[in-house]
C-alpha atoms as a PDB file:
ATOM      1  CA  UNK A   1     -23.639  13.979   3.998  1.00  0.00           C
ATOM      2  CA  UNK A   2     -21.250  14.171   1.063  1.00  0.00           C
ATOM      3  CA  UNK A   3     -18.190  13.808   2.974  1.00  0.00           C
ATOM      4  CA  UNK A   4     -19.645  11.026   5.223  1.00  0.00           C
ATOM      5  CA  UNK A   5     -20.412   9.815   2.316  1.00  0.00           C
ATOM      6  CA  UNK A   6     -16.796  10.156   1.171  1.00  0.00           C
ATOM      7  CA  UNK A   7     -15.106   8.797   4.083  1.00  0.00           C
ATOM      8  CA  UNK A   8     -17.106   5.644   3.978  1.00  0.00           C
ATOM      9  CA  UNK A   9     -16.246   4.924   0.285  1.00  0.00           C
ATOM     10  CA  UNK A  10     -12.680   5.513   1.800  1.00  0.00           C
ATOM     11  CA  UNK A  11     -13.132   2.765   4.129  1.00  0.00           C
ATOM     12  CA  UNK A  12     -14.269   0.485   1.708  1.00  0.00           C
ATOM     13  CA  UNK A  13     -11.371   0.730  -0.586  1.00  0.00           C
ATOM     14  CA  UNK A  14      -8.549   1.350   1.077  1.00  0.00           C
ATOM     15  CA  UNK A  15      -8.171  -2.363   1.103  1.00  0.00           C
ATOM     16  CA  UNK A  16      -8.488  -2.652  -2.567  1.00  0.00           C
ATOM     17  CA  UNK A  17      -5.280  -0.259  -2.625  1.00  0.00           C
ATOM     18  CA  UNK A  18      -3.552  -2.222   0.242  1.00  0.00           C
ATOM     19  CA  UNK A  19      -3.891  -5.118  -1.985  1.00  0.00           C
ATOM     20  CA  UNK A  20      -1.909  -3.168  -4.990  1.00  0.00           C
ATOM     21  CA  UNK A  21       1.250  -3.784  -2.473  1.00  0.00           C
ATOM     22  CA  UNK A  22       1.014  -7.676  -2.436  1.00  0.00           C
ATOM     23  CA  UNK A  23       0.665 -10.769   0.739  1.00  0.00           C
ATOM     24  CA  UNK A  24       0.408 -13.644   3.348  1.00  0.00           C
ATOM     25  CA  UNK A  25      -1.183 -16.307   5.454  1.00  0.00           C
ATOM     26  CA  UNK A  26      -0.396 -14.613   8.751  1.00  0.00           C
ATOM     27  CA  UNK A  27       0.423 -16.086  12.354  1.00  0.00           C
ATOM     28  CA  UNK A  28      -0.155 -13.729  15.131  1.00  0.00           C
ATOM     29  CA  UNK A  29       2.892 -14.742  17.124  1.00  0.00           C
ATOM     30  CA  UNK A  30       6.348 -14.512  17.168  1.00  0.00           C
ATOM     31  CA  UNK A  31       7.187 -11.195  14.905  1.00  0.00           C
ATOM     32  CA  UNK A  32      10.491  -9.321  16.077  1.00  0.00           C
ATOM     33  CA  UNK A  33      11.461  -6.153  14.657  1.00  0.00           C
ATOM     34  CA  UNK A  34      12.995  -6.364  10.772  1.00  0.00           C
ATOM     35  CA  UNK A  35      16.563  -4.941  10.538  1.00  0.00           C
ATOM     36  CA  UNK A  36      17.002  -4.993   6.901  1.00  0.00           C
ATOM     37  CA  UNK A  37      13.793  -2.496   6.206  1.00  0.00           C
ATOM     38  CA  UNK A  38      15.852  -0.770   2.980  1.00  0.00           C
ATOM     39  CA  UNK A  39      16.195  -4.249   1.443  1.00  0.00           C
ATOM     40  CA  UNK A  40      12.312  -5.055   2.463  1.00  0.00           C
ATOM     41  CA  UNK A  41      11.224  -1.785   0.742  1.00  0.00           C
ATOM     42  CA  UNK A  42      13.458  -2.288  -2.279  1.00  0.00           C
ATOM     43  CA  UNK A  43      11.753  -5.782  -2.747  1.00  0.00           C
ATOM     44  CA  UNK A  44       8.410  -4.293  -2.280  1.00  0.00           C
ATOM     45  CA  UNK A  45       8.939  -1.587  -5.094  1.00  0.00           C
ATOM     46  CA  UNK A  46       9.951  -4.140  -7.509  1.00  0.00           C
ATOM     47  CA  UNK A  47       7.140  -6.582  -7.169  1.00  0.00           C
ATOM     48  CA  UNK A  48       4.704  -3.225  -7.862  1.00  0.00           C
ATOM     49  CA  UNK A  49       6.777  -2.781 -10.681  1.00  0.00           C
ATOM     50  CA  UNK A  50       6.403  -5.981 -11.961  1.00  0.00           C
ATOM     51  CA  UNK A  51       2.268  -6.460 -10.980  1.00  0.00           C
ATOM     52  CA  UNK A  52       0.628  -5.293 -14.201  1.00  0.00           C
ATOM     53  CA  UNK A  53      -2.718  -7.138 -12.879  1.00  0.00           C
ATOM     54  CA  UNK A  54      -4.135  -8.256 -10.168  1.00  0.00           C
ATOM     55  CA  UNK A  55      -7.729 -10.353  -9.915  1.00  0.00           C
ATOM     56  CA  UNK A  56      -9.033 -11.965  -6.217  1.00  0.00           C
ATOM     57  CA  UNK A  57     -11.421 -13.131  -4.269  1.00  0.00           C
ATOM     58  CA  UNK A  58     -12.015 -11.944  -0.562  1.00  0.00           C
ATOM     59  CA  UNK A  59     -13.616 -12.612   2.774  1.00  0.00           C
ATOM     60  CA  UNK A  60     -14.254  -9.835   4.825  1.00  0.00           C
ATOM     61  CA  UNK A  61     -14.827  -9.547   8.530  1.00  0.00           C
ATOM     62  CA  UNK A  62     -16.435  -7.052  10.322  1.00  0.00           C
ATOM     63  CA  UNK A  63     -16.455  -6.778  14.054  1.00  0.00           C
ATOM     64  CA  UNK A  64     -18.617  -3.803  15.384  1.00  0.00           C
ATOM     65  CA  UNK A  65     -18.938  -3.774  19.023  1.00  0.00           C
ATOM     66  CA  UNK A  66     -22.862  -3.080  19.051  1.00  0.00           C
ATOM     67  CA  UNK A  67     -23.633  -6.622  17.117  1.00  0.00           C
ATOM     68  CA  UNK A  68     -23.222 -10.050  18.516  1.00  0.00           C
ATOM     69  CA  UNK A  69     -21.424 -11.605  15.573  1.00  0.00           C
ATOM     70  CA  UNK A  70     -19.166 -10.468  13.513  1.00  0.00           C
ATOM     71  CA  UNK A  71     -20.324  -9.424   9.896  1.00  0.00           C
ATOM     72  CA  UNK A  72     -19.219 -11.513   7.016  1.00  0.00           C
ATOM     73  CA  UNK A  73     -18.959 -10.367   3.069  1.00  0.00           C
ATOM     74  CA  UNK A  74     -17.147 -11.793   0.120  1.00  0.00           C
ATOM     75  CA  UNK A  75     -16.844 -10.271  -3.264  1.00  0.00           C
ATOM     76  CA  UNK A  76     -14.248  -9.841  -6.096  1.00  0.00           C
ATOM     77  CA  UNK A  77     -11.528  -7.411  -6.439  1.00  0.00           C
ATOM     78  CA  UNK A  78      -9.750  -6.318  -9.909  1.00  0.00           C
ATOM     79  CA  UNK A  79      -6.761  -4.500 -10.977  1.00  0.00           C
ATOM     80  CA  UNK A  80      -5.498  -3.059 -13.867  1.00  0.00           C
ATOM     81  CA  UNK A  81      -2.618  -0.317 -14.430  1.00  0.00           C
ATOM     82  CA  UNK A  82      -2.347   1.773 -14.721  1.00  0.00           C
ATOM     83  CA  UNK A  83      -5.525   2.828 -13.071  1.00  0.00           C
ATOM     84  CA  UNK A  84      -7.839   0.993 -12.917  1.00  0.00           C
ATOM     85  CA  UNK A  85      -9.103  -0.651  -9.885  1.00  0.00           C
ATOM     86  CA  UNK A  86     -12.652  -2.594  -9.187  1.00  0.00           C
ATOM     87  CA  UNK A  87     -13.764  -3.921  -5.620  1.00  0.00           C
ATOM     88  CA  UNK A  88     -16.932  -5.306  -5.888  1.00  0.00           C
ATOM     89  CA  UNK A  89     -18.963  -7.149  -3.268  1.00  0.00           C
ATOM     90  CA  UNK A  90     -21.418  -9.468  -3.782  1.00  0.00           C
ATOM     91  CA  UNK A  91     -22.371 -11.540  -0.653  1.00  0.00           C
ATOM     92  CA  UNK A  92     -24.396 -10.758   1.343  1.00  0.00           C
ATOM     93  CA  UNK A  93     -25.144  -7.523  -0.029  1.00  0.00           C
ATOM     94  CA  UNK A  94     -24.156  -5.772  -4.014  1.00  0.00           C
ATOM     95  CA  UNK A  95     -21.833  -2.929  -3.586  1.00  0.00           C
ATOM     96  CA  UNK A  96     -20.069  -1.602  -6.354  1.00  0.00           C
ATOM     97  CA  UNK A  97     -16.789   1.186  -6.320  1.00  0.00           C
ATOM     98  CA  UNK A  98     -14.887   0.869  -9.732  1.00  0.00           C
ATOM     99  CA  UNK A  99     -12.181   3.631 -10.610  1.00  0.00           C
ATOM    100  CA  UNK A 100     -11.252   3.879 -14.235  1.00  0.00           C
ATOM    101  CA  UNK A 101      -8.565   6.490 -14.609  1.00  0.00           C
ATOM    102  CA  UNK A 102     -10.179  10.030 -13.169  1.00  0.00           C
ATOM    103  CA  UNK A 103     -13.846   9.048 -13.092  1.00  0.00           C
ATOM    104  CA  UNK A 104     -15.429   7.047 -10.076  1.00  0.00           C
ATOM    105  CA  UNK A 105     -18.284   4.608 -10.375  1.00  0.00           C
ATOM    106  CA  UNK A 106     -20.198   3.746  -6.968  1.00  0.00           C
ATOM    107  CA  UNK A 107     -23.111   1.201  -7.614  1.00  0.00           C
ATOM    108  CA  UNK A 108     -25.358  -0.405  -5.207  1.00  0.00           C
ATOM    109  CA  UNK A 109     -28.631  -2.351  -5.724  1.00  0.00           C
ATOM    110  CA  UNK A 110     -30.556   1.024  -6.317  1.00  0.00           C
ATOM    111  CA  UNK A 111     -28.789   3.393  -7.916  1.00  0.00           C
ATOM    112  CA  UNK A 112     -25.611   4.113  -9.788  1.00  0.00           C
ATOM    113  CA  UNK A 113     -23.170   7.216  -9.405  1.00  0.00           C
ATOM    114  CA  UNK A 114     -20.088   8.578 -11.219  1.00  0.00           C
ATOM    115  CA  UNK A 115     -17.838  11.233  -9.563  1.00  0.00           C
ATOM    116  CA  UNK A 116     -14.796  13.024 -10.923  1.00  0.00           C
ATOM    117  CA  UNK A 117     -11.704  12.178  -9.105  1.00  0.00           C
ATOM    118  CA  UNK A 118     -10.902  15.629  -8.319  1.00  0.00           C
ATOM    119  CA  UNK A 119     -14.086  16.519  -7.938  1.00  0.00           C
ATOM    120  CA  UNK A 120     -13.698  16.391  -3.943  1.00  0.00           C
ATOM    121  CA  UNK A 121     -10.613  16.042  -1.130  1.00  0.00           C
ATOM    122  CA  UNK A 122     -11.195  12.346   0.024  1.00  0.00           C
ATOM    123  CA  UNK A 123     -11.319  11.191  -3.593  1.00  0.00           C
ATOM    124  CA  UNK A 124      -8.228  12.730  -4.748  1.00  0.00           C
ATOM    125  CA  UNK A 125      -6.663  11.370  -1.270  1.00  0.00           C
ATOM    126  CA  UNK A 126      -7.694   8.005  -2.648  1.00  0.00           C
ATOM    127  CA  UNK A 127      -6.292   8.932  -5.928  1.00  0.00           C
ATOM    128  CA  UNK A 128      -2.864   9.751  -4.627  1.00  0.00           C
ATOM    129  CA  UNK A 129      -2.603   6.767  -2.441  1.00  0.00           C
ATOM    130  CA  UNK A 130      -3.974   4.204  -5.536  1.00  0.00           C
ATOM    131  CA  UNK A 131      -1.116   5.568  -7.292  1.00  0.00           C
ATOM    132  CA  UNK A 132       1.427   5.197  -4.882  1.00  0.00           C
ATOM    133  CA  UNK A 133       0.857   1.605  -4.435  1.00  0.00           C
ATOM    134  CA  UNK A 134       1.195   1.290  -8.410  1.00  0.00           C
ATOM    135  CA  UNK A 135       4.291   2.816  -8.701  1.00  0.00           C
ATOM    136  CA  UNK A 136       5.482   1.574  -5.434  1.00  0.00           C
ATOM    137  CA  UNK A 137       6.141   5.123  -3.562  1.00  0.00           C
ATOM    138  CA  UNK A 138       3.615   4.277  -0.491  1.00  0.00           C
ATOM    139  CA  UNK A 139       6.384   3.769   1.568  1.00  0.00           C
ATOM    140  CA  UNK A 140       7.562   6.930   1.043  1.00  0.00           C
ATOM    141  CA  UNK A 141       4.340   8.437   2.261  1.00  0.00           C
ATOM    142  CA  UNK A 142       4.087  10.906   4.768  1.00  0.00           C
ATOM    143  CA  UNK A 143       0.445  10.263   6.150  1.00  0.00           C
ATOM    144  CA  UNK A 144       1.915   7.185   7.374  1.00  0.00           C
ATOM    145  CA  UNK A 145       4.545   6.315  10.003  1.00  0.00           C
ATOM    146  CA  UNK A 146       5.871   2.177   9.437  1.00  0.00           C
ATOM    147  CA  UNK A 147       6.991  -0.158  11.709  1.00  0.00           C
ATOM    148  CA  UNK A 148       8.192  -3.419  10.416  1.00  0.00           C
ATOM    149  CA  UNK A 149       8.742  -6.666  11.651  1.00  0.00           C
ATOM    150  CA  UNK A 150       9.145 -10.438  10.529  1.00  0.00           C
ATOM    151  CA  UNK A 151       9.083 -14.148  11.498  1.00  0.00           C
ATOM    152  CA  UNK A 152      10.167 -17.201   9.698  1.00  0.00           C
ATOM    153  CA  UNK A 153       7.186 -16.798   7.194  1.00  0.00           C
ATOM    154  CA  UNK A 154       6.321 -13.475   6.997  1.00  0.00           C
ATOM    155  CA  UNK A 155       6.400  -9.913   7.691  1.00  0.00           C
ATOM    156  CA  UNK A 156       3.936  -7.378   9.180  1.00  0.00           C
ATOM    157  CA  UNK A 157       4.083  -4.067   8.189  1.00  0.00           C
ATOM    158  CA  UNK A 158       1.868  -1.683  10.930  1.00  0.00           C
ATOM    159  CA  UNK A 159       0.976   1.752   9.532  1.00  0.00           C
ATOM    160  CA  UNK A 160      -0.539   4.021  12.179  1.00  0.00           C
ATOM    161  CA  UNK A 161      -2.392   7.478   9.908  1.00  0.00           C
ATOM    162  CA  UNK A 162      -0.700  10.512  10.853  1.00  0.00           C
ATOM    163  CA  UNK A 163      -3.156  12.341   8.587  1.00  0.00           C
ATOM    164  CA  UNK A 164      -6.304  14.328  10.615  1.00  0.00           C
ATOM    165  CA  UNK A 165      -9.011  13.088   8.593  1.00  0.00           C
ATOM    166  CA  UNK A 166      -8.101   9.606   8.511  1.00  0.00           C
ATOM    167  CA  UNK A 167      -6.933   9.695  12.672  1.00  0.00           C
ATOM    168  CA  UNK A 168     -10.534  10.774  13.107  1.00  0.00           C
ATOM    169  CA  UNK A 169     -11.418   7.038  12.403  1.00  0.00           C
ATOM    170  CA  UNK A 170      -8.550   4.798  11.531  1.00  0.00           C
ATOM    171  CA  UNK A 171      -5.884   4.007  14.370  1.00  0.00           C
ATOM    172  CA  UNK A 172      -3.644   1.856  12.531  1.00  0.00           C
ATOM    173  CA  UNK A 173      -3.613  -0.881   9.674  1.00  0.00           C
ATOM    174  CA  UNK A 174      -1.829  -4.235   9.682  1.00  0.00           C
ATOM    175  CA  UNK A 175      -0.626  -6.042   6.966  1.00  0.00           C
ATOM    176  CA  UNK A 176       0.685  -9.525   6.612  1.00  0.00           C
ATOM    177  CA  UNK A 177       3.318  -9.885   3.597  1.00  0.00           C
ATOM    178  CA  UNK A 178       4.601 -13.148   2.308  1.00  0.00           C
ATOM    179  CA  UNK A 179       8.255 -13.212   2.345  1.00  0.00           C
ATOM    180  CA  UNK A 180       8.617 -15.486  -1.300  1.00  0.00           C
ATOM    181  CA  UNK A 181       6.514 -13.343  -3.447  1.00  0.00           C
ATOM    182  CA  UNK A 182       5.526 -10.057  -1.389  1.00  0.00           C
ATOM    183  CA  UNK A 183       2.026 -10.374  -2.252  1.00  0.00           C
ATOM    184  CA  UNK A 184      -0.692  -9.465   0.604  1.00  0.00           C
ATOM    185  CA  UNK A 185      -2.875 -11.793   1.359  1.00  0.00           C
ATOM    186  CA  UNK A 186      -4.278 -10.157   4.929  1.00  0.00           C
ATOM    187  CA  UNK A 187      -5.388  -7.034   6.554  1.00  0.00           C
ATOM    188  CA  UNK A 188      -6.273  -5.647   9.726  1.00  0.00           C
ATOM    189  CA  UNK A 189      -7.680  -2.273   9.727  1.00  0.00           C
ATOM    190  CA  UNK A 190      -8.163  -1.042  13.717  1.00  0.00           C
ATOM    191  CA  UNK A 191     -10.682   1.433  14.009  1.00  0.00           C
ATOM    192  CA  UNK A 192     -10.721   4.057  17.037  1.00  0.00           C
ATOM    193  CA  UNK A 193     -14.094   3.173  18.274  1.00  0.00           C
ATOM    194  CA  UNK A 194     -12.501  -0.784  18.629  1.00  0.00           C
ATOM    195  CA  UNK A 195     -14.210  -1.615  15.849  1.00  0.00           C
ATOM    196  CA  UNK A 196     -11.883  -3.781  13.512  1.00  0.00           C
ATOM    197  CA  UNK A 197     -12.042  -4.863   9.695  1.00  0.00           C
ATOM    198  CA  UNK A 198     -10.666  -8.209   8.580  1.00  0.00           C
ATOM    199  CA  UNK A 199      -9.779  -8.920   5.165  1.00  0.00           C
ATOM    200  CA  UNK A 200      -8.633 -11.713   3.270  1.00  0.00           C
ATOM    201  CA  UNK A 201      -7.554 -12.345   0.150  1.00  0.00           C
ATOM    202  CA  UNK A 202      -7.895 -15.994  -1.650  1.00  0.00           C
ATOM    203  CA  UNK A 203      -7.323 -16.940  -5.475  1.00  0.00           C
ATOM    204  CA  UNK A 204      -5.210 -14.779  -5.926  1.00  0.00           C
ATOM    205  CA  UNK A 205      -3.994 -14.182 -10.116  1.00  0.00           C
ATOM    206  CA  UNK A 206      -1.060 -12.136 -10.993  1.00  0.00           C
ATOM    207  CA  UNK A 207      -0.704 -10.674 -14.527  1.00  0.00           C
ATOM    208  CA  UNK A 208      -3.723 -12.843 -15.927  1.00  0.00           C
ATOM    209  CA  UNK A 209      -5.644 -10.988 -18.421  1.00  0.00           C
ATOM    210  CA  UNK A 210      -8.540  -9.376 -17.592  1.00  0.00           C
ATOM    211  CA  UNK A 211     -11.866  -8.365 -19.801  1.00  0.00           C
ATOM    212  CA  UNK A 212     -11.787  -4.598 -20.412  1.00  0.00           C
ATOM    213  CA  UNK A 213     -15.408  -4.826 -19.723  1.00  0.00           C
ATOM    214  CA  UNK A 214     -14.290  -5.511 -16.006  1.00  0.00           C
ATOM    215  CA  UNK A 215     -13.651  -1.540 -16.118  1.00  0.00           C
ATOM    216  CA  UNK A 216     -16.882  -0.426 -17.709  1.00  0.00           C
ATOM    217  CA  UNK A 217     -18.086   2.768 -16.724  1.00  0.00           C
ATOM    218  CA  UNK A 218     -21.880   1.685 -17.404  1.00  0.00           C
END
């Protein structure tokens, strides 16, 4: 139970960490392969470097092959180096996951939890990956093999999990990156089952102050 419980709350935030790396209105069509990926990666390490805050609103679609129609939420997302990160949903349903430096809030309409960060596997994996999107090292990663490509708007970055726990449900994640200010602004995260999550990102505020409060543990 724990570590379903775990892997779900891993499911729910990796796009909050995605997010960390910046973004783009996407077009499906018409992406070749990148050839400059060194200069891509440089620019992506310096817009980390320079995102102190970050503060959104998303739309989320889920497709799950069992239901009719897919399943739409919206909510807010929040961060806040240096680690501090809060993805909250609010339509249709309250769902809460707020990380303030080590400790881990998960809230939902009937009850409230706080873990320790290294209090299990799958939350220190989150950990480690949070902080590599700070600091701008997620490229580097090894649980991760990239592909890259571009057309006259954007790029898309694939990243297919190379890690066993995350294979066991993820196949591969797609990002859409806006070439003039790196920022993401979709996702695509492919499931195995064919299952799919899409998320965007709108109202977007970079380096805008944000209410310590936001961060609350209580």
């Amino acid at each position: 139970m724990q570590k379903n419980r775990q892997y779900y709350i891993f499911k729910i935030f990796l796009p909050a960490l995605l997010l960390i790396l910046s973004a783009a209105a996407y077009s499906q069509d018409d992406y070749q392969p990148l050839d400059d990926i060194s200069e891509f990666r440089q620019k992506m390490i310096e817009t980390s470097e320079h995102t102190q805050s970050i503060s959104s609103d998303f739309i989320q679609l889920k497709h799950l092959s069992f239901l009719e129609e897919d399943v739409q939420s919206k909510g807010k997302f929040f961060f806040q180096k240096e680690n501090k990160l809060r993805w909250e949903y609010t339509e249709p349903f309250y769902y809460l996951i707020l990380f303030n430096n080590d400790s881990i809030l998960i809230r939902d309409d009937s009850r409230t939890n706080i873990y320790d960060a290294a209090s299990g596997r799958m939350f220190r994996e989150i950990n480690n990956i949070m902080l590599s999107m700070v600091n701008g090292t997620i490229l580097e990663s090894e649980n991760f093999e990239f592909e890259y490509f571009q057309n006259a708007s954007d790029y898309k970055l694939e990243l297919t999990p190379l890690e066993d726990n995350m294979k066991e449900f993820l196949s591969k994640i797609r990002l859409f990156i806006n070439k003039q200010d790196h920022s993401v602004d979709e996702l695509y995260m492919l499931e195995r089952s064919g299952d799919f999550t899409h998320i965007r990102f709108i109202n977007k505020q970079l380096n805008e102050n944000i209410p310590q409060h936001i961060f609350d543990l209580h």
